[in-house]
C-alpha atoms as a PDB file:
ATOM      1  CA  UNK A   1     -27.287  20.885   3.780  1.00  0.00           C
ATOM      2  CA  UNK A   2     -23.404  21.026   3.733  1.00  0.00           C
ATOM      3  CA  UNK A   3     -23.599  17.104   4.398  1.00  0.00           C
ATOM      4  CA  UNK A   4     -25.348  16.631   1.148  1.00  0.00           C
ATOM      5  CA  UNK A   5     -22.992  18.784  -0.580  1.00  0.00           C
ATOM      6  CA  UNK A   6     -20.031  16.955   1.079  1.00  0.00           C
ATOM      7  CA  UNK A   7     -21.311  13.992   0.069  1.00  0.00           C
ATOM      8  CA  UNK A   8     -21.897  14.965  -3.480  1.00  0.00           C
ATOM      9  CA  UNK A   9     -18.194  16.266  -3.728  1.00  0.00           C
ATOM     10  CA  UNK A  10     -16.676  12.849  -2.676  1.00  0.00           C
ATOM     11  CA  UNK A  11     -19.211  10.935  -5.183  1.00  0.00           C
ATOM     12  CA  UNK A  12     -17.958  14.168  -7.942  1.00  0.00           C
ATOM     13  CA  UNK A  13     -14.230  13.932  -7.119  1.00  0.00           C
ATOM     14  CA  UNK A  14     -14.062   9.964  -7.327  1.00  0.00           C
ATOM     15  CA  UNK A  15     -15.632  10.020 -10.197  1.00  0.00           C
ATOM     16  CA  UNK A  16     -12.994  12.228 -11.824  1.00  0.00           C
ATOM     17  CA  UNK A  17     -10.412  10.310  -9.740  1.00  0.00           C
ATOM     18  CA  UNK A  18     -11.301   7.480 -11.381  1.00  0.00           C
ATOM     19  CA  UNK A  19     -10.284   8.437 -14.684  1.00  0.00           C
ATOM     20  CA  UNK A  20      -7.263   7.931 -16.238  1.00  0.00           C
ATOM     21  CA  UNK A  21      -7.309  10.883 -18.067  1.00  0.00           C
ATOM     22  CA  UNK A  22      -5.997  13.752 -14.992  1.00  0.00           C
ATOM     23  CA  UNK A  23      -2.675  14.822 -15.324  1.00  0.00           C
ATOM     24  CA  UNK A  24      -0.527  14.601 -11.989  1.00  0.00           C
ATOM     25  CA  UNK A  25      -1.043  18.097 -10.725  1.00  0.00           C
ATOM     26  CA  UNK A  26      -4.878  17.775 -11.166  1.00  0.00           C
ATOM     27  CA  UNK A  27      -4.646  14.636  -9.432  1.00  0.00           C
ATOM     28  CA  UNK A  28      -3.120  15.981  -6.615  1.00  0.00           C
ATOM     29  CA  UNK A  29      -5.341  18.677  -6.013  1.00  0.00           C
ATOM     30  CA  UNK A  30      -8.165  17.011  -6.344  1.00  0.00           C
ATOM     31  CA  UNK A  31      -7.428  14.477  -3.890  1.00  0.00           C
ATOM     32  CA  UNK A  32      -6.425  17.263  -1.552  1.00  0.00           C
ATOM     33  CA  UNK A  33     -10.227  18.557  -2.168  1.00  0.00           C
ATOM     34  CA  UNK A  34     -11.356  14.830  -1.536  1.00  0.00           C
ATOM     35  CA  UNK A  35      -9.598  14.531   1.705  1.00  0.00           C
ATOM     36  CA  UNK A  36     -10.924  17.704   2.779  1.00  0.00           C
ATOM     37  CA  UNK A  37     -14.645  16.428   1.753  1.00  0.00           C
ATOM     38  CA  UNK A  38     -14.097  13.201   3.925  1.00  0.00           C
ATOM     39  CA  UNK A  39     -12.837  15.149   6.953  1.00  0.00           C
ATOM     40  CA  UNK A  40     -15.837  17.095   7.078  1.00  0.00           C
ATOM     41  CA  UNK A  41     -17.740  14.272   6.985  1.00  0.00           C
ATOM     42  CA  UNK A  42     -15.936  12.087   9.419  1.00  0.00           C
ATOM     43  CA  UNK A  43     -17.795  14.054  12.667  1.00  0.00           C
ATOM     44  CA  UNK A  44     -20.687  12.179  12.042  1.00  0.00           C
ATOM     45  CA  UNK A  45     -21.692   8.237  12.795  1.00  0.00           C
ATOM     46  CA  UNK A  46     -24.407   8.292   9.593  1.00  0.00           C
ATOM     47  CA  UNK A  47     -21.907   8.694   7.416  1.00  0.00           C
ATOM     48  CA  UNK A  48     -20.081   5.596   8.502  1.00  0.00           C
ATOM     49  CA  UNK A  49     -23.009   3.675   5.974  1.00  0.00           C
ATOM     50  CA  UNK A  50     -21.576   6.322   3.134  1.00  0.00           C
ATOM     51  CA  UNK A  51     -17.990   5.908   3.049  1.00  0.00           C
ATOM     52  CA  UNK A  52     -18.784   1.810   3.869  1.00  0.00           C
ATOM     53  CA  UNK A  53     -20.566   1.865   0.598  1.00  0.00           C
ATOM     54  CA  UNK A  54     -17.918   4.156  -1.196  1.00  0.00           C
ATOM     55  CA  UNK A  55     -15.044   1.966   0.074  1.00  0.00           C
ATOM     56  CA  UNK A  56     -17.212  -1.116  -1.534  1.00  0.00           C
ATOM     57  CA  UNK A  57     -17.966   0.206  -4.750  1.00  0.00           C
ATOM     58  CA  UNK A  58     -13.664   1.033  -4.814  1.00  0.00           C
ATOM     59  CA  UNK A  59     -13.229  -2.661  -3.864  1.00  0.00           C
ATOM     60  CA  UNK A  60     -15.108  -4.000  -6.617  1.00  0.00           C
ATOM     61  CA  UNK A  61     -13.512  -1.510  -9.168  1.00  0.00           C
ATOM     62  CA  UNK A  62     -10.374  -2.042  -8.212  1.00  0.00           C
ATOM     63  CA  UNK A  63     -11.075  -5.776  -9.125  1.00  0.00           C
ATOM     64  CA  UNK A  64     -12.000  -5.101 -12.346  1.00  0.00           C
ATOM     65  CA  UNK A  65      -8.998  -3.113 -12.644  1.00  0.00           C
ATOM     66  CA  UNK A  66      -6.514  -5.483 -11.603  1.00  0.00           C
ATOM     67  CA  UNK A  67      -8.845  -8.363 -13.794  1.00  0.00           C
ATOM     68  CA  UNK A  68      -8.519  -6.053 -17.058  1.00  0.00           C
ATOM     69  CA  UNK A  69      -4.652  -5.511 -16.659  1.00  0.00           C
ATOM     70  CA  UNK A  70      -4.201  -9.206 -16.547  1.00  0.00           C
ATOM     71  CA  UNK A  71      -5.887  -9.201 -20.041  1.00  0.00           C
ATOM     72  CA  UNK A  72      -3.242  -7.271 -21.503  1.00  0.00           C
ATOM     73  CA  UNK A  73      -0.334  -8.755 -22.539  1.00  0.00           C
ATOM     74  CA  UNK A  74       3.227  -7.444 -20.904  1.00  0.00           C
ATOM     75  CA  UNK A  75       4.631  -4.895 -22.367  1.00  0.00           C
ATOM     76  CA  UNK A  76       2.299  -3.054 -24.368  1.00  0.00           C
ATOM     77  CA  UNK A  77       0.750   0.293 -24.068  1.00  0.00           C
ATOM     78  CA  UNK A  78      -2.856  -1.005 -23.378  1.00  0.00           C
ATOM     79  CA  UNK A  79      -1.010  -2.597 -20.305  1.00  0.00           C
ATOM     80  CA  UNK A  80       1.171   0.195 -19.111  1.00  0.00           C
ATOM     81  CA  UNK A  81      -2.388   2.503 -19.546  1.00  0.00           C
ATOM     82  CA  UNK A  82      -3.857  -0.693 -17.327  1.00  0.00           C
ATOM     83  CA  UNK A  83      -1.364  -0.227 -14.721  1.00  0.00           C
ATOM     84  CA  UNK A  84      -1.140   3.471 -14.360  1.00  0.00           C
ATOM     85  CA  UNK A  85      -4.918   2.828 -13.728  1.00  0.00           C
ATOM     86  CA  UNK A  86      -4.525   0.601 -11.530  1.00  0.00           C
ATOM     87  CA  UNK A  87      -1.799   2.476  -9.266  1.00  0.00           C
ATOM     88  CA  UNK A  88      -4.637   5.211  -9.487  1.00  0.00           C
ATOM     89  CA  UNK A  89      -6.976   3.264  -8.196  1.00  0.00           C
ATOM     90  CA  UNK A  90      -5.223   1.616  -5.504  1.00  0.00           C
ATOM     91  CA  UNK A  91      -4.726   5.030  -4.486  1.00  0.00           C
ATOM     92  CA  UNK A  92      -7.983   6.233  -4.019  1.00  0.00           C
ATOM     93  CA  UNK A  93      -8.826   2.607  -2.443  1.00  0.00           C
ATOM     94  CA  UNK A  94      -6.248   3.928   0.191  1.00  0.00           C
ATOM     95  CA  UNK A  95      -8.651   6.724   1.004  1.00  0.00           C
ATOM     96  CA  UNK A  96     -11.287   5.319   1.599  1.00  0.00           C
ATOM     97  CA  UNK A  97     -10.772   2.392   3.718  1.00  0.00           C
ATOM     98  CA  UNK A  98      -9.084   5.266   5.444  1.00  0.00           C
ATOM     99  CA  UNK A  99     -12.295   7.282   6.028  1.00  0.00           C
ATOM    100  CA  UNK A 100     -13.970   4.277   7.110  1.00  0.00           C
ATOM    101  CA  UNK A 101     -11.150   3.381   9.974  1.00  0.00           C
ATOM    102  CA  UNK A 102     -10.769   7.147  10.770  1.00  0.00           C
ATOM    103  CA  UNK A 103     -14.673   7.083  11.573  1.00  0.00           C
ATOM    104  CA  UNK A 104     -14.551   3.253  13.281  1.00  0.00           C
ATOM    105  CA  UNK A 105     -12.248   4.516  15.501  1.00  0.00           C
ATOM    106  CA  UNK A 106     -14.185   7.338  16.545  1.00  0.00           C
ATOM    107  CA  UNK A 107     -17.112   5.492  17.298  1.00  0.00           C
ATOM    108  CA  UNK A 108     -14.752   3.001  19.540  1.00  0.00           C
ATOM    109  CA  UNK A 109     -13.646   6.076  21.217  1.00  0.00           C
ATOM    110  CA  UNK A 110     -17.073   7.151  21.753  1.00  0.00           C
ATOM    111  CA  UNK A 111     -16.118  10.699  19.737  1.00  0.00           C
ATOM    112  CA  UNK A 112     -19.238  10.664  17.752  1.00  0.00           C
END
Protein backbone atom coordinates (compact mmCIF):
# COMPACT_ATOMS: atom_id res chain seq x y z
CA UNK A 1 0.00 0.00 0.00
CA UNK A 2 2.46 2.83 1.02
CA UNK A 3 4.15 2.16 -2.52
CA UNK A 4 1.00 3.15 -4.23
CA UNK A 5 0.62 6.08 -2.12
CA UNK A 6 4.31 7.03 -2.71
CA UNK A 7 3.84 6.76 -6.04
CA UNK A 8 0.74 8.81 -6.21
CA UNK A 9 2.53 11.68 -4.20
CA UNK A 10 5.43 11.98 -6.76
CA UNK A 11 2.77 11.86 -9.81
CA UNK A 12 0.60 14.73 -7.22
CA UNK A 13 3.67 16.84 -6.36
CA UNK A 14 5.04 17.04 -10.09
CA UNK A 15 2.07 17.90 -11.16
CA UNK A 16 1.93 20.96 -8.92
CA UNK A 17 5.69 21.35 -9.56
CA UNK A 18 5.00 21.79 -12.85
CA UNK A 19 3.12 24.83 -12.59
CA UNK A 20 4.23 28.08 -12.77
CA UNK A 21 1.93 29.36 -10.51
CA UNK A 22 3.84 28.23 -6.70
CA UNK A 23 5.41 30.87 -5.02
CA UNK A 24 9.12 30.10 -3.84
CA UNK A 25 8.40 28.92 -0.35
CA UNK A 26 5.71 26.45 -1.66
CA UNK A 27 8.13 25.36 -4.09
CA UNK A 28 10.54 24.53 -1.73
CA UNK A 29 8.55 22.56 0.44
CA UNK A 30 7.07 20.73 -1.86
CA UNK A 31 10.09 19.52 -3.41
CA UNK A 32 11.33 18.67 0.05
CA UNK A 33 7.98 16.38 0.21
CA UNK A 34 8.98 15.06 -3.37
CA UNK A 35 12.40 14.07 -2.38
CA UNK A 36 11.14 12.43 0.56
CA UNK A 37 8.47 10.44 -1.77
CA UNK A 38 11.42 9.27 -4.08
CA UNK A 39 13.59 8.11 -1.16
CA UNK A 40 11.02 5.90 -0.01
CA UNK A 41 10.71 4.54 -3.12
CA UNK A 42 14.29 4.12 -4.10
CA UNK A 43 14.56 0.56 -1.83
CA UNK A 44 12.92 -1.12 -4.42
CA UNK A 45 14.15 -2.44 -8.14
CA UNK A 46 10.21 -2.17 -9.57
CA UNK A 47 10.25 1.14 -9.19
CA UNK A 48 13.26 1.65 -11.38
CA UNK A 49 10.33 1.26 -14.53
CA UNK A 50 8.43 4.31 -12.47
CA UNK A 51 10.86 6.95 -12.05
CA UNK A 52 12.33 5.73 -15.85
CA UNK A 53 8.96 6.72 -17.08
CA UNK A 54 8.68 9.91 -14.79
CA UNK A 55 12.18 11.06 -15.84
CA UNK A 56 10.77 10.56 -19.65
CA UNK A 57 7.66 12.27 -19.44
CA UNK A 58 10.13 15.43 -17.69
CA UNK A 59 12.36 15.02 -20.79
CA UNK A 60 9.75 15.55 -23.21
CA UNK A 61 8.21 18.51 -21.19
CA UNK A 62 11.09 20.10 -20.70
CA UNK A 63 11.33 20.16 -24.60
CA UNK A 64 8.33 21.74 -25.04
CA UNK A 65 9.39 24.15 -22.56
CA UNK A 66 12.55 25.17 -23.92
CA UNK A 67 10.57 24.96 -27.74
CA UNK A 68 7.78 27.50 -26.37
CA UNK A 69 10.39 30.02 -24.86
CA UNK A 70 12.06 30.20 -28.18
CA UNK A 71 8.61 31.41 -29.49
CA UNK A 72 8.68 34.36 -27.46
CA UNK A 73 10.41 37.15 -28.45
CA UNK A 74 13.37 38.61 -25.96
CA UNK A 75 12.41 40.68 -23.63
CA UNK A 76 8.89 40.41 -22.98
CA UNK A 77 6.90 39.15 -20.13
CA UNK A 78 5.47 36.05 -22.00
CA UNK A 79 9.29 35.22 -22.25
CA UNK A 80 10.53 36.01 -18.81
CA UNK A 81 7.11 33.79 -17.60
CA UNK A 82 8.76 31.14 -20.34
CA UNK A 83 11.97 31.14 -18.63
CA UNK A 84 11.06 31.11 -15.03
CA UNK A 85 9.24 27.94 -16.34
CA UNK A 86 11.75 26.66 -17.75
CA UNK A 87 14.39 27.09 -14.76
CA UNK A 88 11.42 25.24 -12.92
CA UNK A 89 11.45 22.63 -14.94
CA UNK A 90 14.98 22.00 -15.36
CA UNK A 91 14.78 21.71 -11.78
CA UNK A 92 12.54 19.06 -11.29
CA UNK A 93 14.33 17.30 -14.46
CA UNK A 94 17.31 17.35 -11.93
CA UNK A 95 15.30 15.11 -9.65
CA UNK A 96 14.47 12.77 -11.42
CA UNK A 97 17.26 11.62 -13.48
CA UNK A 98 18.51 11.69 -9.94
CA UNK A 99 16.09 9.01 -8.65
CA UNK A 100 16.78 7.00 -11.56
CA UNK A 101 20.86 7.03 -10.98
CA UNK A 102 20.31 6.82 -7.16
CA UNK A 103 18.32 3.45 -7.91
CA UNK A 104 20.90 2.29 -11.02
CA UNK A 105 23.45 2.43 -8.71
CA UNK A 106 21.89 0.36 -6.24
CA UNK A 107 21.13 -2.30 -8.45
CA UNK A 108 25.05 -2.20 -9.64
CA UNK A 109 25.82 -2.51 -6.06
CA UNK A 110 23.56 -5.34 -5.71
CA UNK A 111 21.58 -3.19 -2.70
CA UNK A 112 18.22 -4.06 -3.99
Amino acid sequence: MYRYVARANVDRYLALLNGSELAPHSRTAITKMLISEEDKLSHDLEHLDFAERRAVEGRRRLNHVKNLRESFAFGTEERQQADKLLVNIENLQTLLEDLCHRLRDKIKSGGL
